[in-house]
PDB file of N, CA and C in Angstrom:
ATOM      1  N   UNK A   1      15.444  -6.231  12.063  1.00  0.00           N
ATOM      2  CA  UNK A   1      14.093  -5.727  12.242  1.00  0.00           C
ATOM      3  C   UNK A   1      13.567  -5.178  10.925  1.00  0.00           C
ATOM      4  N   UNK A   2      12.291  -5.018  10.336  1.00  0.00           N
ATOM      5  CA  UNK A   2      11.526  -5.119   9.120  1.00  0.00           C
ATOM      6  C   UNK A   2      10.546  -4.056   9.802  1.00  0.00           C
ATOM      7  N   UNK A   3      10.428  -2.845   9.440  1.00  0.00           N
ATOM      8  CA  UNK A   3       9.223  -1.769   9.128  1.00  0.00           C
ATOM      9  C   UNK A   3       7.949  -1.786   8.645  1.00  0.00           C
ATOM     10  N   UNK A   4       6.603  -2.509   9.038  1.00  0.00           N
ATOM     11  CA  UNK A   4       6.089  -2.466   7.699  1.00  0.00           C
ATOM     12  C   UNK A   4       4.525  -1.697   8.498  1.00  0.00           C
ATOM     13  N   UNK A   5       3.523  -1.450   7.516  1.00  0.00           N
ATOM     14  CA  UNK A   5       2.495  -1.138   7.850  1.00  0.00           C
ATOM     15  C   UNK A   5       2.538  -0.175   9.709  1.00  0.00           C
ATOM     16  N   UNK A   6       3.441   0.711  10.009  1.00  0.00           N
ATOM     17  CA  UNK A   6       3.927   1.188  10.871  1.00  0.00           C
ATOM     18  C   UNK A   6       3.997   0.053  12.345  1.00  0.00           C
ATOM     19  N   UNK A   7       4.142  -1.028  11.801  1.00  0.00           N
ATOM     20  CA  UNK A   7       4.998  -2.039  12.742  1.00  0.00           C
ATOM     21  C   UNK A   7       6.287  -2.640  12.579  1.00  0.00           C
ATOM     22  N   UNK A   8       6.830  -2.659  13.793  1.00  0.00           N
ATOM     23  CA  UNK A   8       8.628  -3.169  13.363  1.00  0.00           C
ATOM     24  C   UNK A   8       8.514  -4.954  14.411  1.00  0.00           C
ATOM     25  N   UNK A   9       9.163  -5.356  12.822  1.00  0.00           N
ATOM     26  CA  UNK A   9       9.193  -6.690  13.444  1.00  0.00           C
ATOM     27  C   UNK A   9      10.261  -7.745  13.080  1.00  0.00           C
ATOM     28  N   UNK A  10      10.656  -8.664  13.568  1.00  0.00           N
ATOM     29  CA  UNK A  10      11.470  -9.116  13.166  1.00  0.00           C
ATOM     30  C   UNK A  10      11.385 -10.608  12.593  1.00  0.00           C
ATOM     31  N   UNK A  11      10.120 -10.507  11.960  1.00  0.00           N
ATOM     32  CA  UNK A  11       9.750 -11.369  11.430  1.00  0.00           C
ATOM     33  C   UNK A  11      10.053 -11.796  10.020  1.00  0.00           C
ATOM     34  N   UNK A  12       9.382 -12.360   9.166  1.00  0.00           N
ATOM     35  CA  UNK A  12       9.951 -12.492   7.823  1.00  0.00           C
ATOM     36  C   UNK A  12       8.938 -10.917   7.014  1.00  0.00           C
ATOM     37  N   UNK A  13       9.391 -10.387   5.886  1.00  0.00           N
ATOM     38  CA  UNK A  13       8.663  -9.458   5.447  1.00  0.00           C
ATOM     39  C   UNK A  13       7.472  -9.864   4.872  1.00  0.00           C
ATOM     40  N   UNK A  14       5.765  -9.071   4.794  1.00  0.00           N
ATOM     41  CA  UNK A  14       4.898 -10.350   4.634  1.00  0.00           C
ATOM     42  C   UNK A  14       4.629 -10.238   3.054  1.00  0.00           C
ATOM     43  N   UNK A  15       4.204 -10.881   2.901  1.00  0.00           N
ATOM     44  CA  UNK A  15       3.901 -10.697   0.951  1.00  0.00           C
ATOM     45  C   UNK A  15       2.528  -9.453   1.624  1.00  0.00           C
ATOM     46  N   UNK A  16       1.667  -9.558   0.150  1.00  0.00           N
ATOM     47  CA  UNK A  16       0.754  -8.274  -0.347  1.00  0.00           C
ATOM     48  C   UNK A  16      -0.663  -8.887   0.628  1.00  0.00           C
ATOM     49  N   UNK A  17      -1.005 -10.297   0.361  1.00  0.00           N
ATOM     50  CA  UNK A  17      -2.237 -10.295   0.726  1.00  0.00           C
ATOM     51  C   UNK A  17      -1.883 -10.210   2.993  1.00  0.00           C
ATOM     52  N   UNK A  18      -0.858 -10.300   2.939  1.00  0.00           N
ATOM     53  CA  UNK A  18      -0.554 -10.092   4.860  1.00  0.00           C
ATOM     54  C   UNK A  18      -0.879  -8.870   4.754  1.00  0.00           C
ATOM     55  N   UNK A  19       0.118  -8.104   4.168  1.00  0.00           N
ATOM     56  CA  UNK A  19      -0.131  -6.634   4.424  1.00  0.00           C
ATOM     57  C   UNK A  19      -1.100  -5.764   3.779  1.00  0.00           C
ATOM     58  N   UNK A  20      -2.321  -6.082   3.521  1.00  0.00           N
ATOM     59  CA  UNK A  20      -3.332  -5.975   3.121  1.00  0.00           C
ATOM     60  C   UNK A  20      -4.385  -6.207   3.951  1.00  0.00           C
ATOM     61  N   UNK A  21      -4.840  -7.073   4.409  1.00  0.00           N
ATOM     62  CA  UNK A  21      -5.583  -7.960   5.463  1.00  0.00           C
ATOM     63  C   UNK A  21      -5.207  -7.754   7.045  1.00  0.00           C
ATOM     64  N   UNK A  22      -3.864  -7.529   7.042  1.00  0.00           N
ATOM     65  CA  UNK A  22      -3.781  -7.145   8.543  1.00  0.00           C
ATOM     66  C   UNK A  22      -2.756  -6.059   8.813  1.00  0.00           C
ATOM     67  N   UNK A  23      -1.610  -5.985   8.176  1.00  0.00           N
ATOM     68  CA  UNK A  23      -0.824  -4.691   8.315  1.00  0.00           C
ATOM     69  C   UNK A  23      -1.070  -3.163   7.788  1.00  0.00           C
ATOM     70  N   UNK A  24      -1.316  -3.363   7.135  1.00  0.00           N
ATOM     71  CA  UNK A  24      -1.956  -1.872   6.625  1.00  0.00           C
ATOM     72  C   UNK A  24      -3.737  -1.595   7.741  1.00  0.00           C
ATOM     73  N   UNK A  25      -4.414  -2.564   7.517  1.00  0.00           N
ATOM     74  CA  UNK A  25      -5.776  -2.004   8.221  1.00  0.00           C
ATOM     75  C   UNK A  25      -5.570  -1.762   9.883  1.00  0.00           C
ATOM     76  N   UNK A  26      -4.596  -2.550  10.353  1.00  0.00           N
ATOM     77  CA  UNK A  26      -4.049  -2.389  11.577  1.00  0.00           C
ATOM     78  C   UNK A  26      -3.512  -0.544  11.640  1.00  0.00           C
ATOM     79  N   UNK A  27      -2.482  -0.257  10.862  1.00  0.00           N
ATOM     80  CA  UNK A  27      -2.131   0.672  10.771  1.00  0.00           C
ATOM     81  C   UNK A  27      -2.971   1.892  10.375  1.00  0.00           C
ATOM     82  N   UNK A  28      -4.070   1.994   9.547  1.00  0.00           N
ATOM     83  CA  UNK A  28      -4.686   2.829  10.122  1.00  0.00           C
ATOM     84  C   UNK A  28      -5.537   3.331  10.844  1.00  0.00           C
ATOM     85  N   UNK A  29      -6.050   1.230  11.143  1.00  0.00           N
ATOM     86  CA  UNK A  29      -6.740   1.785  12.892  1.00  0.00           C
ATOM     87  C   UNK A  29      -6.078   2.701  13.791  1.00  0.00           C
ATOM     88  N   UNK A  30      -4.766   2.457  13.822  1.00  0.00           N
ATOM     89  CA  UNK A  30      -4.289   3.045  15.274  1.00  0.00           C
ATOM     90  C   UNK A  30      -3.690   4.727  14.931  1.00  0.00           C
ATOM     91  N   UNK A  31      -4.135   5.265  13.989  1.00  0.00           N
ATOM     92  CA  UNK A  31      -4.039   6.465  13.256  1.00  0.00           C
ATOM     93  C   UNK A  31      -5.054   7.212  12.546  1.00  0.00           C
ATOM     94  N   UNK A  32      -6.459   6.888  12.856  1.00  0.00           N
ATOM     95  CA  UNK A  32      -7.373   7.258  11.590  1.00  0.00           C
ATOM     96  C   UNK A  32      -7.218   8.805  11.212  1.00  0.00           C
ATOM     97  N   UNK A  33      -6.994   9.775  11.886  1.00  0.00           N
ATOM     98  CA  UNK A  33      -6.914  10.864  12.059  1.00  0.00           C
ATOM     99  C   UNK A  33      -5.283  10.982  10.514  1.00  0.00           C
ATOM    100  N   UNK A  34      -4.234  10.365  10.958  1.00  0.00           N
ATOM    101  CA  UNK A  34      -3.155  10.470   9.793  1.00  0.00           C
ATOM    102  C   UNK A  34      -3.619   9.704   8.542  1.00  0.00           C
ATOM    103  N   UNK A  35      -4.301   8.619   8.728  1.00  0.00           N
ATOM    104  CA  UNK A  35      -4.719   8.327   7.393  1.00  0.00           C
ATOM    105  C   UNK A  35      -5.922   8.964   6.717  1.00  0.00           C
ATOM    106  N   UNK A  36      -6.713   9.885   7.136  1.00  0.00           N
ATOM    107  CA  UNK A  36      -7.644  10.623   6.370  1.00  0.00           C
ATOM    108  C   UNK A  36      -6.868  12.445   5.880  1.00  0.00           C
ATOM    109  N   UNK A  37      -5.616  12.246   6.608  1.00  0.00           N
ATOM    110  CA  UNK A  37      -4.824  13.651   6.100  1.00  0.00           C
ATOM    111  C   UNK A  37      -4.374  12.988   4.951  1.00  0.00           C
ATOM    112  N   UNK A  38      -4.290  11.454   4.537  1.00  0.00           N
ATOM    113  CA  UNK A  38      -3.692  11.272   3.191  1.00  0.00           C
ATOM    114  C   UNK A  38      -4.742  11.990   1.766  1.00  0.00           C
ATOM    115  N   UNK A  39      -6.197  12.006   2.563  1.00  0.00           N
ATOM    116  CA  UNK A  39      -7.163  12.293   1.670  1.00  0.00           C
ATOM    117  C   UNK A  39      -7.489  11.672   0.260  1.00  0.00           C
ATOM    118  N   UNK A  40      -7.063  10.471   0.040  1.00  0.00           N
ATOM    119  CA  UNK A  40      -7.292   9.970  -1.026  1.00  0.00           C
ATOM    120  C   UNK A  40      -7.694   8.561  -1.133  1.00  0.00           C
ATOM    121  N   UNK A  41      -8.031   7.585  -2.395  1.00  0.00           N
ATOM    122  CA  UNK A  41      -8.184   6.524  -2.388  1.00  0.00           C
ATOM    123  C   UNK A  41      -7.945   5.467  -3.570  1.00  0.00           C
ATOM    124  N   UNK A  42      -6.982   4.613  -2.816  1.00  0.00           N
ATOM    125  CA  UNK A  42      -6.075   3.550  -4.014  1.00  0.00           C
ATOM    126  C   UNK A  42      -6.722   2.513  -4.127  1.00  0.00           C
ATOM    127  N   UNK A  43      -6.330   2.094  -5.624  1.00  0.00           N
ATOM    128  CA  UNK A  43      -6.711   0.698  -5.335  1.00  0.00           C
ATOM    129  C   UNK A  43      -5.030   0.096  -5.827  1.00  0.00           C
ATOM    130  N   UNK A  44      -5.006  -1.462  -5.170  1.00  0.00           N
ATOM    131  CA  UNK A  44      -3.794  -1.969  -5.359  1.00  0.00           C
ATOM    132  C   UNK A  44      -3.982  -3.373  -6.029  1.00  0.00           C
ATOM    133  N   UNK A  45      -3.058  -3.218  -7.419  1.00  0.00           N
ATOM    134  CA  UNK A  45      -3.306  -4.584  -8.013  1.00  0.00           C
ATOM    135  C   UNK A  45      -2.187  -4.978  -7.426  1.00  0.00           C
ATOM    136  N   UNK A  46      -1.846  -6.104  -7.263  1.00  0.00           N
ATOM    137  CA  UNK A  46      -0.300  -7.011  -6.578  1.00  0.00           C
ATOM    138  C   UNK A  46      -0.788  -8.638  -7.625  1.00  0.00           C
ATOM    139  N   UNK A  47       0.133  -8.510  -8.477  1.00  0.00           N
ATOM    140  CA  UNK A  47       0.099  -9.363  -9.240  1.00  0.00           C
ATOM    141  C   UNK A  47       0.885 -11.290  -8.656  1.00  0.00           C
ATOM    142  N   UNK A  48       0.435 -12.123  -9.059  1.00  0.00           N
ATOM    143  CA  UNK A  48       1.606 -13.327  -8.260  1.00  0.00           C
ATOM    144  C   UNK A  48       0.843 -13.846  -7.241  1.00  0.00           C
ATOM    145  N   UNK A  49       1.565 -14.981  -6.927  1.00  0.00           N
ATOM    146  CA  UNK A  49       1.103 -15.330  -5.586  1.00  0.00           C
ATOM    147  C   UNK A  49       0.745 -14.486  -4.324  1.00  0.00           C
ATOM    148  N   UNK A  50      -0.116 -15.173  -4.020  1.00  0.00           N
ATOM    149  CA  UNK A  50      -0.433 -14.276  -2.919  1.00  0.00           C
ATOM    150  C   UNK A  50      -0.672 -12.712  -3.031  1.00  0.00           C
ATOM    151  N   UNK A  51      -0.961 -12.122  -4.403  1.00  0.00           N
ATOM    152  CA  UNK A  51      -1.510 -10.965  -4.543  1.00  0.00           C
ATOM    153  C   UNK A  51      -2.812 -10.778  -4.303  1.00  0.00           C
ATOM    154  N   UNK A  52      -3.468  -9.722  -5.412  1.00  0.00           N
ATOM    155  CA  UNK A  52      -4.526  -9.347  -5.306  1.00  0.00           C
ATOM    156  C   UNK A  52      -4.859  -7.886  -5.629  1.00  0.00           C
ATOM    157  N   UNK A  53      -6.170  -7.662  -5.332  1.00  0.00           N
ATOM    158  CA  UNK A  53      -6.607  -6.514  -5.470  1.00  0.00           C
ATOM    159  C   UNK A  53      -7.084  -6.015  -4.284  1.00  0.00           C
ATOM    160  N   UNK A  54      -6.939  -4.723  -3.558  1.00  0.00           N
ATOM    161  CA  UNK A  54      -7.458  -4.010  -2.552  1.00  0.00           C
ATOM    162  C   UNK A  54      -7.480  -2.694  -2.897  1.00  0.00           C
ATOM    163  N   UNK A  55      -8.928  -2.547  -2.187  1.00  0.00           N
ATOM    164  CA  UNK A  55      -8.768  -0.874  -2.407  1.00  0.00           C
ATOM    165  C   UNK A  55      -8.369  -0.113  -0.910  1.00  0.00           C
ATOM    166  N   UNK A  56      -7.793   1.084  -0.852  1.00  0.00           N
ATOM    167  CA  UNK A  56      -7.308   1.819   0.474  1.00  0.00           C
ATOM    168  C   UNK A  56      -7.767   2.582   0.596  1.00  0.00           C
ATOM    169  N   UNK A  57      -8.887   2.595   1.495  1.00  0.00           N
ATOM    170  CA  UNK A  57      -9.401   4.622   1.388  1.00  0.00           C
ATOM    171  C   UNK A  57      -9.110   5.221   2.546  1.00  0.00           C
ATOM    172  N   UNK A  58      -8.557   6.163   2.302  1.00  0.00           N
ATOM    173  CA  UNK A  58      -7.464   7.277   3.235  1.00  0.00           C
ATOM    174  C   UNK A  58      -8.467   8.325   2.957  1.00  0.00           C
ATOM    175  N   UNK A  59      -9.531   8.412   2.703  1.00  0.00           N
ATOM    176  CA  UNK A  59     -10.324   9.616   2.911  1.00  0.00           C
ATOM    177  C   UNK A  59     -11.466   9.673   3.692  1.00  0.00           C
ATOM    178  N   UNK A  60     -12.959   9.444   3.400  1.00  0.00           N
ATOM    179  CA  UNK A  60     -14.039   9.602   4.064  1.00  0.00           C
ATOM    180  C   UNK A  60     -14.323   8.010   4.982  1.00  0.00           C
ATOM    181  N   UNK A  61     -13.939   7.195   4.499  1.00  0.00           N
ATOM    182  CA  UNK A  61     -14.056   5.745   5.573  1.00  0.00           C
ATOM    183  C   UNK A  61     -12.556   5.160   5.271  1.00  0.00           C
ATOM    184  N   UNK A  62     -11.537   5.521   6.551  1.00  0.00           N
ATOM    185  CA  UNK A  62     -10.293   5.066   6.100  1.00  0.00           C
ATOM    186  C   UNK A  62     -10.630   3.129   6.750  1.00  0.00           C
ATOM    187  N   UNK A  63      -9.823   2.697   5.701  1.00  0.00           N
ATOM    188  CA  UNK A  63      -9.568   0.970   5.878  1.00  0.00           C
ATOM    189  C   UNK A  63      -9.211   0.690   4.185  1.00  0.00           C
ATOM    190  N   UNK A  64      -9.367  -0.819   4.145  1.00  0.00           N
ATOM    191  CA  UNK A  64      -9.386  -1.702   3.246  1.00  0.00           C
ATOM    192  C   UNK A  64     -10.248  -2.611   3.000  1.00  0.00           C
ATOM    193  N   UNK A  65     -10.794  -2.656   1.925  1.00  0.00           N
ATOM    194  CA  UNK A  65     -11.747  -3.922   1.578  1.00  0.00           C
ATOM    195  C   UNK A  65     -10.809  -4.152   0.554  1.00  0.00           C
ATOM    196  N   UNK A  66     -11.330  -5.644   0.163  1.00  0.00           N
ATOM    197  CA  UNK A  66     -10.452  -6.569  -0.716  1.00  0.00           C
ATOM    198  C   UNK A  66     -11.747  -6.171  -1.931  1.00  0.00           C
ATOM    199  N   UNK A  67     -11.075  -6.162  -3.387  1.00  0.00           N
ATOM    200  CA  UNK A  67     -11.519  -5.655  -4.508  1.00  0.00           C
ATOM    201  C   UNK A  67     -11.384  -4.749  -4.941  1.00  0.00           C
ATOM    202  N   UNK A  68     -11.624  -4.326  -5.887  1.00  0.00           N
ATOM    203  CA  UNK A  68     -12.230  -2.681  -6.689  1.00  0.00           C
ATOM    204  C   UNK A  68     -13.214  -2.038  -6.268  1.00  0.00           C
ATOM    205  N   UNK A  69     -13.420  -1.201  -5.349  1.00  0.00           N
ATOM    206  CA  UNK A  69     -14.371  -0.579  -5.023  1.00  0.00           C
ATOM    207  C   UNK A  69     -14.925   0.702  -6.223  1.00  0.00           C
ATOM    208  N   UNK A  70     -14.274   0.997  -7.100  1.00  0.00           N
ATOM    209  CA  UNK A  70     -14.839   1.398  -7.856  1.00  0.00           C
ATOM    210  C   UNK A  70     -14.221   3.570  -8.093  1.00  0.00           C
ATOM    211  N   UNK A  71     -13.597   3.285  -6.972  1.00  0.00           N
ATOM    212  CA  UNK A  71     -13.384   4.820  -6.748  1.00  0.00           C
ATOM    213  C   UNK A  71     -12.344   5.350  -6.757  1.00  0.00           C
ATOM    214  N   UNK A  72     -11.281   4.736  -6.717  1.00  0.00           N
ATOM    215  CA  UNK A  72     -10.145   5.151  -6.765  1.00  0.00           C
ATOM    216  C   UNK A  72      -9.634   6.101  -7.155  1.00  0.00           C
ATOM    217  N   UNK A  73      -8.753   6.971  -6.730  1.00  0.00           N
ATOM    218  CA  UNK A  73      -8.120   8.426  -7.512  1.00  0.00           C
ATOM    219  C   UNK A  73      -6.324   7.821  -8.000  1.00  0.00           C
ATOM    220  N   UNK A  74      -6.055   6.877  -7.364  1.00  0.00           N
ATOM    221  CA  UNK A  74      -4.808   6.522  -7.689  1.00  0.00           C
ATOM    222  C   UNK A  74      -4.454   4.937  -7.975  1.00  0.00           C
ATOM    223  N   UNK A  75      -4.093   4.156  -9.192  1.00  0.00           N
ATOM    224  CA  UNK A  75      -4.212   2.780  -9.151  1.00  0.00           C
ATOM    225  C   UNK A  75      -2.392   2.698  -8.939  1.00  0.00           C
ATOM    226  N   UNK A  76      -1.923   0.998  -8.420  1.00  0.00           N
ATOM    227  CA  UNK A  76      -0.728   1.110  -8.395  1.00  0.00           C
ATOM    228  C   UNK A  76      -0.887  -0.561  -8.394  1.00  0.00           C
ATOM    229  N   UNK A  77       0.177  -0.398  -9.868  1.00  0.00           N
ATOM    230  CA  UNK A  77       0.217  -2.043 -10.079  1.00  0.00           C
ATOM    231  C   UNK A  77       1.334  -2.490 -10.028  1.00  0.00           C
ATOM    232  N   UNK A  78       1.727  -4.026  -9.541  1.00  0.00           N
ATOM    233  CA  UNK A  78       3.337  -4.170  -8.965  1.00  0.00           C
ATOM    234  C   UNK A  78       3.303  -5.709  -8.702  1.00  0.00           C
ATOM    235  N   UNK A  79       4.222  -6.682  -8.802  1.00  0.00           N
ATOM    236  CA  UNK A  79       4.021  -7.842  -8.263  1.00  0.00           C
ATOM    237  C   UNK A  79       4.355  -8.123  -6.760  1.00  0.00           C
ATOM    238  N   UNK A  80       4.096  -9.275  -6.428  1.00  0.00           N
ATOM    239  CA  UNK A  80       4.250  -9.649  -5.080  1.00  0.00           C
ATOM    240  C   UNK A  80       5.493  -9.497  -4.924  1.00  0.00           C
ATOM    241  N   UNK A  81       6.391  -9.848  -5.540  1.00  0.00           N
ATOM    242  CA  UNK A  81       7.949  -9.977  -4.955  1.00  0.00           C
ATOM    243  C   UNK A  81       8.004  -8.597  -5.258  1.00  0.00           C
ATOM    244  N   UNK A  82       7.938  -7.448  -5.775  1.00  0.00           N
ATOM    245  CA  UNK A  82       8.471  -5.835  -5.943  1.00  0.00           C
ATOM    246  C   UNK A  82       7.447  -5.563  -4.672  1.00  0.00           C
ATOM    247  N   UNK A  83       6.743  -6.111  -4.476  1.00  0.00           N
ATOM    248  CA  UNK A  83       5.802  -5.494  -3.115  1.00  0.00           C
ATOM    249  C   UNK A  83       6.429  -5.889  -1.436  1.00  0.00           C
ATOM    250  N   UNK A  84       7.056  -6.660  -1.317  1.00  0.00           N
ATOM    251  CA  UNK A  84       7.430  -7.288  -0.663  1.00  0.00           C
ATOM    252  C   UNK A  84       9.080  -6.816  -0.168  1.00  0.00           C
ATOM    253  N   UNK A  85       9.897  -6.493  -1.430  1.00  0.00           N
ATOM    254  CA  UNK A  85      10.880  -5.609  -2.039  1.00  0.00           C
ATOM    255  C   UNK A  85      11.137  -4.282  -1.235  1.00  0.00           C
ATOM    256  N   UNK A  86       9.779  -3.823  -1.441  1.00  0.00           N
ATOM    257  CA  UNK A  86       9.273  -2.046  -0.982  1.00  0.00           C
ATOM    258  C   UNK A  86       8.712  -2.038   0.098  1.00  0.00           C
ATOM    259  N   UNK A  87       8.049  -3.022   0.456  1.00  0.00           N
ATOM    260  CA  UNK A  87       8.190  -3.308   2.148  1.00  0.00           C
ATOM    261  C   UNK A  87       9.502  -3.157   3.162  1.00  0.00           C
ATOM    262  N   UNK A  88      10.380  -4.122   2.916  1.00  0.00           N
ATOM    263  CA  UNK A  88      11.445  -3.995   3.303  1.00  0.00           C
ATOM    264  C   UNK A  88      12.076  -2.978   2.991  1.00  0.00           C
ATOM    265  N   UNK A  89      12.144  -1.973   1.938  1.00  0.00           N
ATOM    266  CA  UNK A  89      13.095  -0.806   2.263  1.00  0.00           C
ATOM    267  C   UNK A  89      11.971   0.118   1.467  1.00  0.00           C
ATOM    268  N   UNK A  90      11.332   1.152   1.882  1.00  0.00           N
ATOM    269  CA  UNK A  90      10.552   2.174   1.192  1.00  0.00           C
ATOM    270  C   UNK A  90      11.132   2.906   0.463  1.00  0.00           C
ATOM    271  N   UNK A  91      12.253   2.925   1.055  1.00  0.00           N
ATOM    272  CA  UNK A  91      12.820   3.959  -0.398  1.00  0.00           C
ATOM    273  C   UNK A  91      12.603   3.269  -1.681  1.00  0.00           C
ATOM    274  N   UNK A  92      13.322   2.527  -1.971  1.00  0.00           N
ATOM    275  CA  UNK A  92      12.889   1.606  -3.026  1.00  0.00           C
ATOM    276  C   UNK A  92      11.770   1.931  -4.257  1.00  0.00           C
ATOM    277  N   UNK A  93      10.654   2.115  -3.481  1.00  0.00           N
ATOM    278  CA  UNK A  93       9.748   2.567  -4.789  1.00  0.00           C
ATOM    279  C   UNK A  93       9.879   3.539  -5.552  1.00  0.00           C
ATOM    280  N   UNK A  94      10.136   4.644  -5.397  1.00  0.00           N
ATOM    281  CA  UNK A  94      10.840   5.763  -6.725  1.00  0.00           C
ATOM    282  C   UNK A  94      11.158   5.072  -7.612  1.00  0.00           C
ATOM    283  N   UNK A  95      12.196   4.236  -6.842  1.00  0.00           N
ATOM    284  CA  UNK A  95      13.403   3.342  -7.949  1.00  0.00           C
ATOM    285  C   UNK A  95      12.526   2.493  -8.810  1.00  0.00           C
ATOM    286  N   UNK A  96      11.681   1.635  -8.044  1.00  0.00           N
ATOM    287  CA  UNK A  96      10.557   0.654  -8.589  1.00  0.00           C
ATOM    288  C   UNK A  96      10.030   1.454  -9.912  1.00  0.00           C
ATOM    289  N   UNK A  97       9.255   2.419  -9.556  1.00  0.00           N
ATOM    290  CA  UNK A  97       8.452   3.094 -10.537  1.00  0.00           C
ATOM    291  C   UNK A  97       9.709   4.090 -11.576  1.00  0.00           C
ATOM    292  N   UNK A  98      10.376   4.144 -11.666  1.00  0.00           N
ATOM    293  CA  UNK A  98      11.487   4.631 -12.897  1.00  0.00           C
ATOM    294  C   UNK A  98      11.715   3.435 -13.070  1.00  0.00           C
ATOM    295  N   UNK A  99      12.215   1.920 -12.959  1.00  0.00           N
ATOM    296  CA  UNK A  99      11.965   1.385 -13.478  1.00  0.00           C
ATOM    297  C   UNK A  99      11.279   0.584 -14.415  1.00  0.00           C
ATOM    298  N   UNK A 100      10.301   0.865 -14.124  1.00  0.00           N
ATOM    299  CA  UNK A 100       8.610   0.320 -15.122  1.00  0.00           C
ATOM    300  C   UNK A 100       8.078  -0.841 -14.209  1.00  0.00           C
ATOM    301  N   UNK A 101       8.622  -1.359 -12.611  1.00  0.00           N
ATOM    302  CA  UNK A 101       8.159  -2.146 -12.153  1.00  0.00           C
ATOM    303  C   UNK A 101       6.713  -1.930 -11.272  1.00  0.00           C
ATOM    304  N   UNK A 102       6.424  -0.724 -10.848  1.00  0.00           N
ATOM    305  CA  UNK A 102       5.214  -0.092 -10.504  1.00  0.00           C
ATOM    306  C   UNK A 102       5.178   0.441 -11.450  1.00  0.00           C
ATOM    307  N   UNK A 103       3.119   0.663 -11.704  1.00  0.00           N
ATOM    308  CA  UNK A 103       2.723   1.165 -12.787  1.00  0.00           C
ATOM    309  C   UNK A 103       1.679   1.723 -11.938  1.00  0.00           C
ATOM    310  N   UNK A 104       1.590   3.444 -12.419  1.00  0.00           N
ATOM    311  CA  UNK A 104       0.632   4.459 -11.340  1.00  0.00           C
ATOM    312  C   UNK A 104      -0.166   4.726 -12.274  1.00  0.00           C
ATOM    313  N   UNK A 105      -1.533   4.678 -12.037  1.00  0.00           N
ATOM    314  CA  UNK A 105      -2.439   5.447 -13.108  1.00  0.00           C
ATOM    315  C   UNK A 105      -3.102   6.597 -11.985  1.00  0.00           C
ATOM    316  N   UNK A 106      -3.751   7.290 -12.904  1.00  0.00           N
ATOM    317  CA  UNK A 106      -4.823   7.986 -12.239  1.00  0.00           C
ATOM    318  C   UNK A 106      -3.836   9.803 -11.816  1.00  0.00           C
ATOM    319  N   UNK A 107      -4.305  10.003 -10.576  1.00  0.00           N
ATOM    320  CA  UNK A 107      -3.256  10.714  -9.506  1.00  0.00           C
ATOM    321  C   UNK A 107      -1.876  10.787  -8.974  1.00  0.00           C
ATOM    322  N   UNK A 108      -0.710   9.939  -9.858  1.00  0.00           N
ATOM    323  CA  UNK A 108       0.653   9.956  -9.327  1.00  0.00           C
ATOM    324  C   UNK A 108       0.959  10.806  -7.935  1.00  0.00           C
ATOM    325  N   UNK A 109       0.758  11.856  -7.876  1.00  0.00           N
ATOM    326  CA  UNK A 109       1.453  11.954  -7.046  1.00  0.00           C
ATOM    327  C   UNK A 109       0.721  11.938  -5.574  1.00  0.00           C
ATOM    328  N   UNK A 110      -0.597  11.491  -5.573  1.00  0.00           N
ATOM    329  CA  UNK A 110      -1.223  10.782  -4.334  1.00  0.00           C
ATOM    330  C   UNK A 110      -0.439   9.771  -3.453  1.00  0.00           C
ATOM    331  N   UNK A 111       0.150   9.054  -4.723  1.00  0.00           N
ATOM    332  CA  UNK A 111       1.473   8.082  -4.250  1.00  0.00           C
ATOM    333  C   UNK A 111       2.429   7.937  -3.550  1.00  0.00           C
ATOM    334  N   UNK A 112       3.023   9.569  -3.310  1.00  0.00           N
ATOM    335  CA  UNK A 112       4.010  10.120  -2.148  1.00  0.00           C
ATOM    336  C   UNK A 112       3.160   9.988  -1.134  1.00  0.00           C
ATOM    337  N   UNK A 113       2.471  10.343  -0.913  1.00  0.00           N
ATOM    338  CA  UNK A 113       1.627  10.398   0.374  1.00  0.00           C
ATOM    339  C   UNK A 113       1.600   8.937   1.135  1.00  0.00           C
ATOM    340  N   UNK A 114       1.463   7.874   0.543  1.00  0.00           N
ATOM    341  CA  UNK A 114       0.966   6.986   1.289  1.00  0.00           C
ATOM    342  C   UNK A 114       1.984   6.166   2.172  1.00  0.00           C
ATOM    343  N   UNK A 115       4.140   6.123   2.104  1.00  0.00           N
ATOM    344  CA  UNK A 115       5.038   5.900   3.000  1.00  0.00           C
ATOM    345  C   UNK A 115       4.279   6.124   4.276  1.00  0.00           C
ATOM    346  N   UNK A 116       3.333   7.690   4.487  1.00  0.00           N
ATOM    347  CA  UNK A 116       3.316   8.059   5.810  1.00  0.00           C
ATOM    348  C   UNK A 116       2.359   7.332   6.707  1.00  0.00           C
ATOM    349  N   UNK A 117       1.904   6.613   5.649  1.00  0.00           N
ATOM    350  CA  UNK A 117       0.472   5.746   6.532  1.00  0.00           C
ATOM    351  C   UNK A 117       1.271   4.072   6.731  1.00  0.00           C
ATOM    352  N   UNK A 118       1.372   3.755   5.374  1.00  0.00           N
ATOM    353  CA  UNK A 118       1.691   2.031   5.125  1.00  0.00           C
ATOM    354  C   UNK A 118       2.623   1.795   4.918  1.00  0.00           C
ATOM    355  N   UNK A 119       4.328   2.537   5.234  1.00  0.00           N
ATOM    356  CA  UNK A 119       5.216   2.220   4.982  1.00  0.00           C
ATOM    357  C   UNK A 119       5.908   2.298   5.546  1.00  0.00           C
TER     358      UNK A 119
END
């Protein structure tokens, strides 16, 4: 079984643009109330196939639109396979980012926050 976007499934883990488009916005439909306690707003580069750019706003209109919305307090850049990686086990990202494989601009530590919504 695979954890992702607060669904367990036993499916294959999805790359960035799945969990973008339907696992994450799923997840904070069925929570809006926990995703506006994140109070903040990312945008996500996911480099590779099947990446992209999305922004996440966990504050005043929680969801996802696809792009740069322009507002972000926290950027987090990473490829599809390290995204995909950190899907499957959340712990993982600490490790990711001491590695140099996530790259946080902006707000770092907005970044803890977001396991509790999309991970």
């Amino acid at each position: 079984m695979t954890r992702f976007g607060g669904v367990v499934s036993s499916l294959s883990v999805p790359d960035a643009k799945t969990s973008f488009t339907e696992n994450i916005p799923r997840s904070i439909e069925s929570d809006v109330d926990k995703a506006k306690a994140v109070d903040a707003i990312f945008l996500f580069k996911v480099n590779g196939e099947d990446g992209g750019v999305w922004t996440v706003n966990m504050k005043d209109a929680p969801g996802v639109t696809e792009g740069d919305a322009g507002n972000a307090e926290c950027t987090i850049e990473l490829s599809n396979e390290d995204w995909k990686s950190m899907t499957e086990k959340p712990g993982t990202a600490m490790q990711f980012f001491m590695q140099g494989k996530i790259k946080v601009t902006g707000n770092a530590l907005l970044a803890t926050k977001l396991q509790a919504v999309i991970g």
